[in-house]
Structures are given as structure tokens and as C-alpha cells.
C-alpha atoms as a PDB file:
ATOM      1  CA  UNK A   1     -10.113  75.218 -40.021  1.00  0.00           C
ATOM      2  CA  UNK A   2      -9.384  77.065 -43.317  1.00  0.00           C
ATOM      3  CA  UNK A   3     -11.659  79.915 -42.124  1.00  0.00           C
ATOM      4  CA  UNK A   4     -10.422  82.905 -45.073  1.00  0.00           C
ATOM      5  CA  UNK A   5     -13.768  84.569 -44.227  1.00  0.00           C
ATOM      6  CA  UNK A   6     -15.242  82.359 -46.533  1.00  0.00           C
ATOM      7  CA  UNK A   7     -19.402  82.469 -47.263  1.00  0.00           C
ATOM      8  CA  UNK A   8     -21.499  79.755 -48.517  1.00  0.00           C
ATOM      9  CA  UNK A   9     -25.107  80.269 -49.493  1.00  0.00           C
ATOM     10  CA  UNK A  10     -27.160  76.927 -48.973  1.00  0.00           C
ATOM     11  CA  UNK A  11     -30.873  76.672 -50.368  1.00  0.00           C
ATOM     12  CA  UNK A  12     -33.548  75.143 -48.107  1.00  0.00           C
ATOM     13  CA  UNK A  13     -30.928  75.349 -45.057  1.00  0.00           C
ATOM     14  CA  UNK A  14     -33.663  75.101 -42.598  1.00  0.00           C
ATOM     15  CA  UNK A  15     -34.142  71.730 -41.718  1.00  0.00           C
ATOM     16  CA  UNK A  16     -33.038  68.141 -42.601  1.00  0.00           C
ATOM     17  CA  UNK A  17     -30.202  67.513 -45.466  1.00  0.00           C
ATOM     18  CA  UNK A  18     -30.180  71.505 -45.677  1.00  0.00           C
ATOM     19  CA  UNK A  19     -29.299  72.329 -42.284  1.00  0.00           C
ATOM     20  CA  UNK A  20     -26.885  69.316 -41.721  1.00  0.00           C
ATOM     21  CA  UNK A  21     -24.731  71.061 -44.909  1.00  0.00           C
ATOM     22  CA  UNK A  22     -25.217  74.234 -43.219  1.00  0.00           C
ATOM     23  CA  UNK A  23     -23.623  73.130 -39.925  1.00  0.00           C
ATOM     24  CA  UNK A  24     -21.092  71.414 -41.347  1.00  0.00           C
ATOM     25  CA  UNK A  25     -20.070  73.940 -43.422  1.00  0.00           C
ATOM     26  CA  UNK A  26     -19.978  75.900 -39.901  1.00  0.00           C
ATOM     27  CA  UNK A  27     -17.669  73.158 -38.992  1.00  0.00           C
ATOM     28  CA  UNK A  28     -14.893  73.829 -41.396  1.00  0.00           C
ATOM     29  CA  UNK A  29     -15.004  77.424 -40.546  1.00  0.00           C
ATOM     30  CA  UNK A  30     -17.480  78.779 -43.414  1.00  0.00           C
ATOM     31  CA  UNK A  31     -19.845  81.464 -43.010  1.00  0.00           C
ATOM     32  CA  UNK A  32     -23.687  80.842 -43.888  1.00  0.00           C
ATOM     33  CA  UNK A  33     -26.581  82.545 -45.861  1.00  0.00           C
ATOM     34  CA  UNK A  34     -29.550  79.544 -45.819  1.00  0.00           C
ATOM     35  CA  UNK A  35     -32.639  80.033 -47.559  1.00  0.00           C
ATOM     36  CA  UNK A  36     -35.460  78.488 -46.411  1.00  0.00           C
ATOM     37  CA  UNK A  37     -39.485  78.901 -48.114  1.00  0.00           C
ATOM     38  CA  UNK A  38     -42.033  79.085 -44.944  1.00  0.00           C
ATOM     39  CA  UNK A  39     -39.706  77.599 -41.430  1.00  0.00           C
ATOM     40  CA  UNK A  40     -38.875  80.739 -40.676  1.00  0.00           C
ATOM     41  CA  UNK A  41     -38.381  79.849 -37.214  1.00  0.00           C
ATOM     42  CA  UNK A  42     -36.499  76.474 -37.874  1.00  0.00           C
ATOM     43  CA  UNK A  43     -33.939  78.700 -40.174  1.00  0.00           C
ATOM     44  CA  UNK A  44     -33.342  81.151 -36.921  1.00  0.00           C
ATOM     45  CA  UNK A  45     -32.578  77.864 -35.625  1.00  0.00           C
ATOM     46  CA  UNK A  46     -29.809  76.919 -37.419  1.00  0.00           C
ATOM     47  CA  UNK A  47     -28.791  80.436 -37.702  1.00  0.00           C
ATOM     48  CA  UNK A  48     -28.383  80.868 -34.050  1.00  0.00           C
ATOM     49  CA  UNK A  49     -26.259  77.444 -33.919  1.00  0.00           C
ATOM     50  CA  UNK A  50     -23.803  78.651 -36.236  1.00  0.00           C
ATOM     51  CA  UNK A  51     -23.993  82.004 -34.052  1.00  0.00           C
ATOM     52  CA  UNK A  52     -23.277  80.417 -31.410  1.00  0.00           C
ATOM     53  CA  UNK A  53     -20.021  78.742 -33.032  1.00  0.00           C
ATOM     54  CA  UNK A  54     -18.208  82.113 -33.616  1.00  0.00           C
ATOM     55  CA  UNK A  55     -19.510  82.444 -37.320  1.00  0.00           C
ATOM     56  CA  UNK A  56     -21.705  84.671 -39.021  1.00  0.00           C
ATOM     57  CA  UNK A  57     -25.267  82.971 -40.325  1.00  0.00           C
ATOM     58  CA  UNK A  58     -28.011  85.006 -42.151  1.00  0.00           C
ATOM     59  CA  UNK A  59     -31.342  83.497 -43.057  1.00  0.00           C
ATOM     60  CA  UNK A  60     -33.203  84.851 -46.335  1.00  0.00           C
ATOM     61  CA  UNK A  61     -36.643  83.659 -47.496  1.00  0.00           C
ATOM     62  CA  UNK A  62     -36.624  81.941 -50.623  1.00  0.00           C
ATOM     63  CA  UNK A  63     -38.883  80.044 -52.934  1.00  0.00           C
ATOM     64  CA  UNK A  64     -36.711  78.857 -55.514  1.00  0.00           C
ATOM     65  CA  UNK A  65     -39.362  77.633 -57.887  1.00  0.00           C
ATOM     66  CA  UNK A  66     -40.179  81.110 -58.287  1.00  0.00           C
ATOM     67  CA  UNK A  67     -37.486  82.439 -60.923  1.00  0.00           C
ATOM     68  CA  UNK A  68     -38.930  85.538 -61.372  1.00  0.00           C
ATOM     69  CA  UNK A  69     -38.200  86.461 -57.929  1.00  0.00           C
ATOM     70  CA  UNK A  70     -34.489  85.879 -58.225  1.00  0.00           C
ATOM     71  CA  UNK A  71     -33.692  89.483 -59.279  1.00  0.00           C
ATOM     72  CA  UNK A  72     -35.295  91.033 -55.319  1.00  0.00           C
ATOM     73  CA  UNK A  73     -33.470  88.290 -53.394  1.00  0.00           C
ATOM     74  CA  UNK A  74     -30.266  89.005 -55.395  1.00  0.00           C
ATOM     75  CA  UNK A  75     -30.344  92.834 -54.155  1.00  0.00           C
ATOM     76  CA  UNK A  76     -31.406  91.868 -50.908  1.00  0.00           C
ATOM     77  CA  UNK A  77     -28.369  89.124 -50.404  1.00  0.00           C
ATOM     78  CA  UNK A  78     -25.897  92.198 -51.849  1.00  0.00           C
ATOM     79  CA  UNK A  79     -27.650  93.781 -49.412  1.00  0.00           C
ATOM     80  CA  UNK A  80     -26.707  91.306 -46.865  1.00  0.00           C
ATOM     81  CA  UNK A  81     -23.171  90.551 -48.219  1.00  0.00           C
ATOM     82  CA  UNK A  82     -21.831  94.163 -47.829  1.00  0.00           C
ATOM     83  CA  UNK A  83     -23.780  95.166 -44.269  1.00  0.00           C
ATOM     84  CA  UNK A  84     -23.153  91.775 -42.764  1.00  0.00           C
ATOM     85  CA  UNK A  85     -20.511  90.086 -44.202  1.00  0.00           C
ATOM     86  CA  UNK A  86     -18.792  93.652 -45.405  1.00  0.00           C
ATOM     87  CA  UNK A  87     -18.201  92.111 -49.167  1.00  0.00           C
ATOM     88  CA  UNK A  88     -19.462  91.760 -52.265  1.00  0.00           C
ATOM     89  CA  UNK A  89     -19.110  87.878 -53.164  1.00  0.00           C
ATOM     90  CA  UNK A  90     -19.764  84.348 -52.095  1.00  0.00           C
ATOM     91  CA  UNK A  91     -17.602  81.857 -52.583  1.00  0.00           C
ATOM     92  CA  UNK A  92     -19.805  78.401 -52.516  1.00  0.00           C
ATOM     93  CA  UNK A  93     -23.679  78.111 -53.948  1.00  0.00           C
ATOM     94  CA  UNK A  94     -25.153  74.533 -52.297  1.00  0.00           C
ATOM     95  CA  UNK A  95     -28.140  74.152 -55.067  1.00  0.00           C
ATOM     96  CA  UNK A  96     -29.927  72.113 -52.278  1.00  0.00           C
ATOM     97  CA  UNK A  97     -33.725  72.908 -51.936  1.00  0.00           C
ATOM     98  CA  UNK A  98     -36.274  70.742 -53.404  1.00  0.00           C
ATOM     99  CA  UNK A  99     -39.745  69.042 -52.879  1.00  0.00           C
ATOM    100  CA  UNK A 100     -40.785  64.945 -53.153  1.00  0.00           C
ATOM    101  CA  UNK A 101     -43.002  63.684 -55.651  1.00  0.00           C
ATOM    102  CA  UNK A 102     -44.533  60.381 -55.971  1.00  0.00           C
ATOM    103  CA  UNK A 103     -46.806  59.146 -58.907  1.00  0.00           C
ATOM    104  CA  UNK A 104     -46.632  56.824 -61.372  1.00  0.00           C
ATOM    105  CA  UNK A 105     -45.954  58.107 -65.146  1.00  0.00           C
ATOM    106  CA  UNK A 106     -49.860  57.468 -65.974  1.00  0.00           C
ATOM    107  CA  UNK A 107     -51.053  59.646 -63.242  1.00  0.00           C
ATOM    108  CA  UNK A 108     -48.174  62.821 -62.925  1.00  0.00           C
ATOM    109  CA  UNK A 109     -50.280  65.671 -63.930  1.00  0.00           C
ATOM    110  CA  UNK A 110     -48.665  68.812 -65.912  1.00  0.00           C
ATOM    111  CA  UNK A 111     -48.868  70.727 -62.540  1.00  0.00           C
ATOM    112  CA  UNK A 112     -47.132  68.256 -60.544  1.00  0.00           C
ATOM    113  CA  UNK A 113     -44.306  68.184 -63.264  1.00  0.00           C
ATOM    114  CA  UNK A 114     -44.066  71.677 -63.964  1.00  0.00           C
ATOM    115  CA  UNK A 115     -43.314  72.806 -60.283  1.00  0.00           C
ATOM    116  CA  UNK A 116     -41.126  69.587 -60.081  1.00  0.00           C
ATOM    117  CA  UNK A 117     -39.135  71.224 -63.263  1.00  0.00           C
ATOM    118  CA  UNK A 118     -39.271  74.973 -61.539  1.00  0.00           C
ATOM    119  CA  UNK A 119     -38.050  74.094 -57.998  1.00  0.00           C
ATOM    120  CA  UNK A 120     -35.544  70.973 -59.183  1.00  0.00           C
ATOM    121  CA  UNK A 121     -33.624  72.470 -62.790  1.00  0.00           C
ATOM    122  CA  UNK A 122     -35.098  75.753 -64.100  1.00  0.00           C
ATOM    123  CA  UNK A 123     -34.998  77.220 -60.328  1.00  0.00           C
ATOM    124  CA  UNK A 124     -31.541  76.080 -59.867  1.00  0.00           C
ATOM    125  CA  UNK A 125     -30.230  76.972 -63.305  1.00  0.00           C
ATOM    126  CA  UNK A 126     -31.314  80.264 -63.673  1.00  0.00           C
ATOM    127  CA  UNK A 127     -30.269  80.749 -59.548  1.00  0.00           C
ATOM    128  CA  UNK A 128     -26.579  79.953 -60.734  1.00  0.00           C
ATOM    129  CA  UNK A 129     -26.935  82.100 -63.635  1.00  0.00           C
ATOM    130  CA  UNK A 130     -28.069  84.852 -60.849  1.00  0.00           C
ATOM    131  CA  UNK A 131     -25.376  84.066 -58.894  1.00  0.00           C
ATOM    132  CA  UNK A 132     -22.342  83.792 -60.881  1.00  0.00           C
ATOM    133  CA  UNK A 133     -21.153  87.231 -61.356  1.00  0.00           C
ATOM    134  CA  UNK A 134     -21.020  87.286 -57.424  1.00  0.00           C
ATOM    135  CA  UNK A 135     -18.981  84.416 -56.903  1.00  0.00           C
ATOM    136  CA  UNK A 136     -15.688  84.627 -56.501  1.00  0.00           C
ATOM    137  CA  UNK A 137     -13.092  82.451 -58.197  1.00  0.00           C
ATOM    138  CA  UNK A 138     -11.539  79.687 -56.946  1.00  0.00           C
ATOM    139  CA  UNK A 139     -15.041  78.932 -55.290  1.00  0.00           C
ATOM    140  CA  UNK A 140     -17.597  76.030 -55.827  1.00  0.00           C
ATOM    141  CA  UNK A 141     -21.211  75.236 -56.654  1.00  0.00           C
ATOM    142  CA  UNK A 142     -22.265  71.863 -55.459  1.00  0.00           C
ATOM    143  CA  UNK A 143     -25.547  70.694 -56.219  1.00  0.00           C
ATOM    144  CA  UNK A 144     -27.955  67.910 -54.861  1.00  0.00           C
ATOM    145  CA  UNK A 145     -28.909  65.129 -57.366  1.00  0.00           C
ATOM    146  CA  UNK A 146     -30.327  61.977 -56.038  1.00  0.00           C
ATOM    147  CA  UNK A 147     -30.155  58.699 -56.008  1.00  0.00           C
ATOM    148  CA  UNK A 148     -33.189  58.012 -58.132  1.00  0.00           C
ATOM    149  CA  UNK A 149     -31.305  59.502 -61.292  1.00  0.00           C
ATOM    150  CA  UNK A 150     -28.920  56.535 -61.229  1.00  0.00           C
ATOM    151  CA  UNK A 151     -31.453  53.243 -60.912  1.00  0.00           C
ATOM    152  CA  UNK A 152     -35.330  53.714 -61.396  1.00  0.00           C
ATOM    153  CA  UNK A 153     -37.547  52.857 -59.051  1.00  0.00           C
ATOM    154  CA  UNK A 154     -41.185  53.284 -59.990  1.00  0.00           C
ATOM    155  CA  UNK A 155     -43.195  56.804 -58.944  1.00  0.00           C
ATOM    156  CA  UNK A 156     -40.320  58.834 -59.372  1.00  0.00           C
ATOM    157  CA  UNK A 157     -39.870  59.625 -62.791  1.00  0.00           C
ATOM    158  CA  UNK A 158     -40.738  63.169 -63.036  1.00  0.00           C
ATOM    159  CA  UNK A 159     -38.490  63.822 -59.936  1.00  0.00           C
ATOM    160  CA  UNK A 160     -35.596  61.890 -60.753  1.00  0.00           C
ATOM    161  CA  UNK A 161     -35.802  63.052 -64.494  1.00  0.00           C
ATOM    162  CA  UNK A 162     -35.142  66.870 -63.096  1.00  0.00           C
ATOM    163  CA  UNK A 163     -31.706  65.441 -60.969  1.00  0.00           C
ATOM    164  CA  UNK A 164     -30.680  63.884 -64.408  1.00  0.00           C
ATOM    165  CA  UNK A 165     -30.701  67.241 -65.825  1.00  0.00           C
ATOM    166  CA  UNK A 166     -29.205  68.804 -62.705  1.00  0.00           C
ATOM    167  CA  UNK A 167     -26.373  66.267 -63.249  1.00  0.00           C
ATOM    168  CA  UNK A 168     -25.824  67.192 -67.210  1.00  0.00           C
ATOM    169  CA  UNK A 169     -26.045  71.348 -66.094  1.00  0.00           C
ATOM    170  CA  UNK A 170     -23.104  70.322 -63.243  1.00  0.00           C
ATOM    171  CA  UNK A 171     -21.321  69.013 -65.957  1.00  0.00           C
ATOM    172  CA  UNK A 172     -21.121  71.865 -67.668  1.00  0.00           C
ATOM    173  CA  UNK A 173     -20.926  74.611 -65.017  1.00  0.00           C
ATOM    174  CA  UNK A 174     -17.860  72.690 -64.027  1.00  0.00           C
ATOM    175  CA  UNK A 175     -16.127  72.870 -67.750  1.00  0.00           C
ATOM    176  CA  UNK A 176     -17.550  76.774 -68.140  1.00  0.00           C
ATOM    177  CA  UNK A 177     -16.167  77.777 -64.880  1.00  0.00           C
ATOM    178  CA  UNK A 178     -12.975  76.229 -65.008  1.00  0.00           C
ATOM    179  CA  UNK A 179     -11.311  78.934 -66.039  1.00  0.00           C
ATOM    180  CA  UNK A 180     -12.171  80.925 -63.285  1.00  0.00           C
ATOM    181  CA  UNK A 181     -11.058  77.726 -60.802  1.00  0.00           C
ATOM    182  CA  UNK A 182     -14.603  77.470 -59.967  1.00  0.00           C
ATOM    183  CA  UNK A 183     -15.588  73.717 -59.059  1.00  0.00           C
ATOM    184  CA  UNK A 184     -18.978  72.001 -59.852  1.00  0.00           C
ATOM    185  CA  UNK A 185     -19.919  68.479 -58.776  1.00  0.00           C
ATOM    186  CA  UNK A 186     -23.309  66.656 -57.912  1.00  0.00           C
ATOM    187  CA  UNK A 187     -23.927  64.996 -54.448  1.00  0.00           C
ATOM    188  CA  UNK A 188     -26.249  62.206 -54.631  1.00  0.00           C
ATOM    189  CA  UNK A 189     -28.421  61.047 -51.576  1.00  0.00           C
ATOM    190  CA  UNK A 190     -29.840  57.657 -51.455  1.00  0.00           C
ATOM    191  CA  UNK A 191     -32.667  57.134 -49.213  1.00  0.00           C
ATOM    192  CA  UNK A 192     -33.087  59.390 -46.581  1.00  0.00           C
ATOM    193  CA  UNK A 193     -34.884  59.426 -42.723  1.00  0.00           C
ATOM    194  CA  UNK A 194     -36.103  62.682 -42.933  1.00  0.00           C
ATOM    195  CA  UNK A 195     -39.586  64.672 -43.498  1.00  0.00           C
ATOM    196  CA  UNK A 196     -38.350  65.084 -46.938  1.00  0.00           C
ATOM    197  CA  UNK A 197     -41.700  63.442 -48.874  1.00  0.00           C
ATOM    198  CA  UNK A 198     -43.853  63.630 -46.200  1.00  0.00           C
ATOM    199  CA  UNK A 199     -41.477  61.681 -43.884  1.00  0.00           C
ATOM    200  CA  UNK A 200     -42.256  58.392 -45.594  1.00  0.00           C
ATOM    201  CA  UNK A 201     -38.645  56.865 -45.273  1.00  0.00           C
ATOM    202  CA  UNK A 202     -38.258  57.565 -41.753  1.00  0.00           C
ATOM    203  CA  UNK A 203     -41.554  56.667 -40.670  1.00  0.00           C
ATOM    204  CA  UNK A 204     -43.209  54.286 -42.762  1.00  0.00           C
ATOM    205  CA  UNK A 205     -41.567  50.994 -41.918  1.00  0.00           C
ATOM    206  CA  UNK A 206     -42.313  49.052 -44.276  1.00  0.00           C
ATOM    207  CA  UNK A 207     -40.441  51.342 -46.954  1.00  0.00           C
ATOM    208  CA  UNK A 208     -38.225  51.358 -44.344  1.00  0.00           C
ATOM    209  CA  UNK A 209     -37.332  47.778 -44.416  1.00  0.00           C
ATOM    210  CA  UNK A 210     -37.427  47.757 -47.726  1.00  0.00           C
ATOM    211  CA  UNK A 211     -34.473  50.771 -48.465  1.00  0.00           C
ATOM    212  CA  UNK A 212     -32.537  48.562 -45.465  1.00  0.00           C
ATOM    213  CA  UNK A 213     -32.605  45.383 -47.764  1.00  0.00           C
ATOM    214  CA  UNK A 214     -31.539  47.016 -51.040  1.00  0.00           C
ATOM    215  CA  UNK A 215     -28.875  48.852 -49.376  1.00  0.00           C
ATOM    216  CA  UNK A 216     -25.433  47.778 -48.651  1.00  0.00           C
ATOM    217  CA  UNK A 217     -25.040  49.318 -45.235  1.00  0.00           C
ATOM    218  CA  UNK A 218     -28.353  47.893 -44.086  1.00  0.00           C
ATOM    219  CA  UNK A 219     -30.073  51.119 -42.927  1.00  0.00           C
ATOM    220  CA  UNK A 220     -31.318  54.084 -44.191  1.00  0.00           C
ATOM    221  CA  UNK A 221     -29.387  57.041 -44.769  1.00  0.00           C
ATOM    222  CA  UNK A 222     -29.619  59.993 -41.940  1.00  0.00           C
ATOM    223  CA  UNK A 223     -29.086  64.173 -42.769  1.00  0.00           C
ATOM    224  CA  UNK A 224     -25.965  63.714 -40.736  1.00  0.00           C
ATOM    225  CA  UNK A 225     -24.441  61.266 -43.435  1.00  0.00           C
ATOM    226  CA  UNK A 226     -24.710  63.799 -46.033  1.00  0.00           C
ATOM    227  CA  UNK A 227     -23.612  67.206 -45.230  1.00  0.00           C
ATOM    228  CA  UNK A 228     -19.987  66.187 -44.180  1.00  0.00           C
ATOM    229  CA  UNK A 229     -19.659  65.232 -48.129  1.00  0.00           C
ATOM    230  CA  UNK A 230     -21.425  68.439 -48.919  1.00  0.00           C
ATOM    231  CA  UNK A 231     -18.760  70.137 -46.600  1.00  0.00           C
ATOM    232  CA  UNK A 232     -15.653  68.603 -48.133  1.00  0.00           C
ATOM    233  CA  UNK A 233     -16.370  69.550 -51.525  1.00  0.00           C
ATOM    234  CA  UNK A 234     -16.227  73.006 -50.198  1.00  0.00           C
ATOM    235  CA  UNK A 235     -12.769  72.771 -48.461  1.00  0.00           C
ATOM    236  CA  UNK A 236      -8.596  72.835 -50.114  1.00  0.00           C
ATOM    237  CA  UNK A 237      -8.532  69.463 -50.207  1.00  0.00           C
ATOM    238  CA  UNK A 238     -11.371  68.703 -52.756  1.00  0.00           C
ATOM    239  CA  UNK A 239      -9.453  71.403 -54.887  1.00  0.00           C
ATOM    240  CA  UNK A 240      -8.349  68.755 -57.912  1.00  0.00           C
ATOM    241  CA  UNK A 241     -12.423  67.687 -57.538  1.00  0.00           C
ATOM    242  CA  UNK A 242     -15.111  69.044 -60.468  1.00  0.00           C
ATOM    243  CA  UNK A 243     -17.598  67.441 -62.859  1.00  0.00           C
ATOM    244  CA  UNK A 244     -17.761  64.398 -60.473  1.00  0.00           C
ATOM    245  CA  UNK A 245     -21.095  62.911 -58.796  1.00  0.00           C
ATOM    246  CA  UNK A 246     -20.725  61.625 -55.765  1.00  0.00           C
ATOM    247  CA  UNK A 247     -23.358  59.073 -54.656  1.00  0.00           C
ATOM    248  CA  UNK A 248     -23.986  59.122 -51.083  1.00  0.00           C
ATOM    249  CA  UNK A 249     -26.361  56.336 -50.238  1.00  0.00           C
ATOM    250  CA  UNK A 250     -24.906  53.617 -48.284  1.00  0.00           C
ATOM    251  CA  UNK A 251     -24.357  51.185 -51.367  1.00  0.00           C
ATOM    252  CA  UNK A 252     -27.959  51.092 -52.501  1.00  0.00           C
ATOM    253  CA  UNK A 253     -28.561  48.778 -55.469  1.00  0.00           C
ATOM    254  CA  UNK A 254     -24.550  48.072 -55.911  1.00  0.00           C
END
């Protein structure tokens, strides 16, 4: 354990891919500040695990598609930085919240997109910007892409279009920051057996079959295959690691 009192803040840490990286990050001996939108109860979860593990774990409401709230939960995690975690700065930002979408190009509606483009890139852009002068050097951001932004598959174009531009923003955050021996990279899921998109990998088995056969591994992914990678990127020895995109999907469409 490298445990230096470090604190990561993970977005949408309540459940699924969030709250694997969360406990993970626990794991390695990091601190935790999760966000979560509306599980309240499913953050205090994971909260109380980490608890339980000798850490400290905080739980913040969050909806990160709404920018202009950024500026309230920015004083209320100083807030919680200095009474809780008696400091001022974080050292990693996980960029991991999001929302499914499914529609072909004919039939994604200007709605649909726009809180695709709000929660996915503007919400995570302009939540880095927030959090940058608060994060201390020598830290990380890592930030979830997907699968989807590498081969097409059609109904997810809106979606996957926003993790292309998370991908090009990591890029950059990584040769902005270097100065400052801040590291940025991009961890892409493939297909994943969670309720992420109303559950439909995990439970419809048809799709399920179907991610199985295109995939090298021959099963869908799991939460616990992701937040291990999510974890490493936030220890010493991923020090020499930034700008990279690290695909974790099992080999799909190699």
C-alpha cells in the first residue's frame, strides 16, 4: 500500500463500474469522495465498505450533466476536504459517471443528444476545469471512454461520439498538465454485465451471446474487471503512463 493520505474523487461511485473503481482504489490505500445522482443509499454503501477498511469515504450528490451546479459542489467538497480529510486538494479525478443511449442516427432526437453531450464531454470538461486548481501535482485524472469509440456498432452513435471527444480532451489534459506531473489517460470498457443501459448486457441473452461471440475472452465483461485498471493508473507504478487509452474489453472485435 502506498497510502500518502492520498484522495481520489470518483463520479457515479455508487454502483456498478463506479463503485468497483471506488473499492479498488480503497484497495491500494486511497481515500474516496464518490458522487452519485439519486442512490443515495447504494453510495452509503460503498462508503461504509471503504469505512470499514480503515479509510476515509465521503459521498456527495452530483448530477454531472448539470454544469451550472459545479460551482456549489466545489465549495461543498472544500468543504469536505478541509473538515474531513483536513486538506485542501485531491490528488486523482475518475471522470466516470455517465448514462446509455440507444437509437439509431435517424431517430436520436436533439434532447437525447444534448444530455448525452452534457453528462458524457461538456459535464466532464468543465468538471476538470473545476477541479484543477485543487489538484495537486504529481496526481492523475483518468477518464472512462468506451469501447464503442473504437469500432461502431449501430445505435450508439451519439454516445460513442461523446467518448471520442472524451478521448481527444484526455489527450490534451495529459500534454497541459504535464508540467505539473499530472497524468491523463482514457480507460475503455467493452461490454459490460451491469444495469448500465437498463441492464441489457447482463440480462438480455441474446445480446449476451452475441458480445460472448465477438469477444476474445468469450464472455462479457464484469465491474470487477475494470476498476483494478482504473486503480493502477492511480498508483507509482503507472507513473511513466499519460495520454494512453487503455481498452479494457476482453479482446472484443480484435
Amino acid at each position: 500500500m502506498e497510502n500518502k493520505n492520498q484522495i481520489a474523487l470518483v463520479t457515479g461511485g455508487s454502483r456498478g463500474l463506479g463503485k468497483d473503481m471506488a473499492l479498488k482504489l480503497a484497495e491500494k490505500g486511497i481515500n474516496v469522495i464518490l458522487t452519485y445522482n439519486n442512490k443515495a443509499d447504494d453510495a452509503q454503501e460503498v462508503v461504509h465498505q471503504i469505512q470499514q477498511s480503515g479509510l476515509k469515504a465521503v459521498a456527495l450528490q452530483l448530477n454531472t450533466g448539470n454544469i451550472k451546479s459545479f460551482g456549489a459542489f466545489i465549495e461543498q467538497l472544500k468543504s469536505i476536504l478541509k473538515g474531513t480529510f483536513g486538506t485542501d486538494h485531491l490528488d486523482f479525478l475518475i471522470n466516470n459517471a455517465g448514462t446509455g443511449h440507444h437509437a439509431p442516427i435517424s431517430q436520436t432526437t436533439e434532447e437525447a443528444f444534448d444530455e448525452l453531450l452534457n453528462i458524457h464531454f461538456k459535464g466532464v470538461y468543465f468538471l476538470t476545469q473545476n477541479i484543477l486548481p485543487i489538484l495537486n501535482d504529481g496526481g492523475g485524472i483518468v477518464n472512462i471512454s468506451s469501447g464503442l469509440a473504437r469500432f461502431a456498432m449501430p445505435g450508439a452513435s451519439a454516445y460513442a461520439s461523446m467518448k471520442g471527444a472524451i478521448e481527444v480532451f484526455t489527450r490534451y489534459l495529459a500534454k497541459e498538465l504535464g508540467g505539473q506531473r499530472i497524468r491523463a489517460n482514457v480507460v475503455a470498457p467493452g461490454a459490460i454485465a451491469t444495469d448500465f443501459n437498463g441492464g441489457q448486457v447482463r440480462d438480455n441473452q441474446q445480446l449476451n451471446d452475441a458480445v460472448s461471440s465477438m469477444t476474445a475472452m468469450g464472455r462479457p465483461g464484469v465491474a470487477e474487471d475494470i476498476g483494478g485498471v482504473v486503480a493502477f493508473l492511480c498508483t507509482e507504478d503507472a507513473r511513466w503512463i499519460t495520454g494512453q487509452r487503455i481498452e479494457v474489453s476482453g479482446g472484443m472485435h480484435i
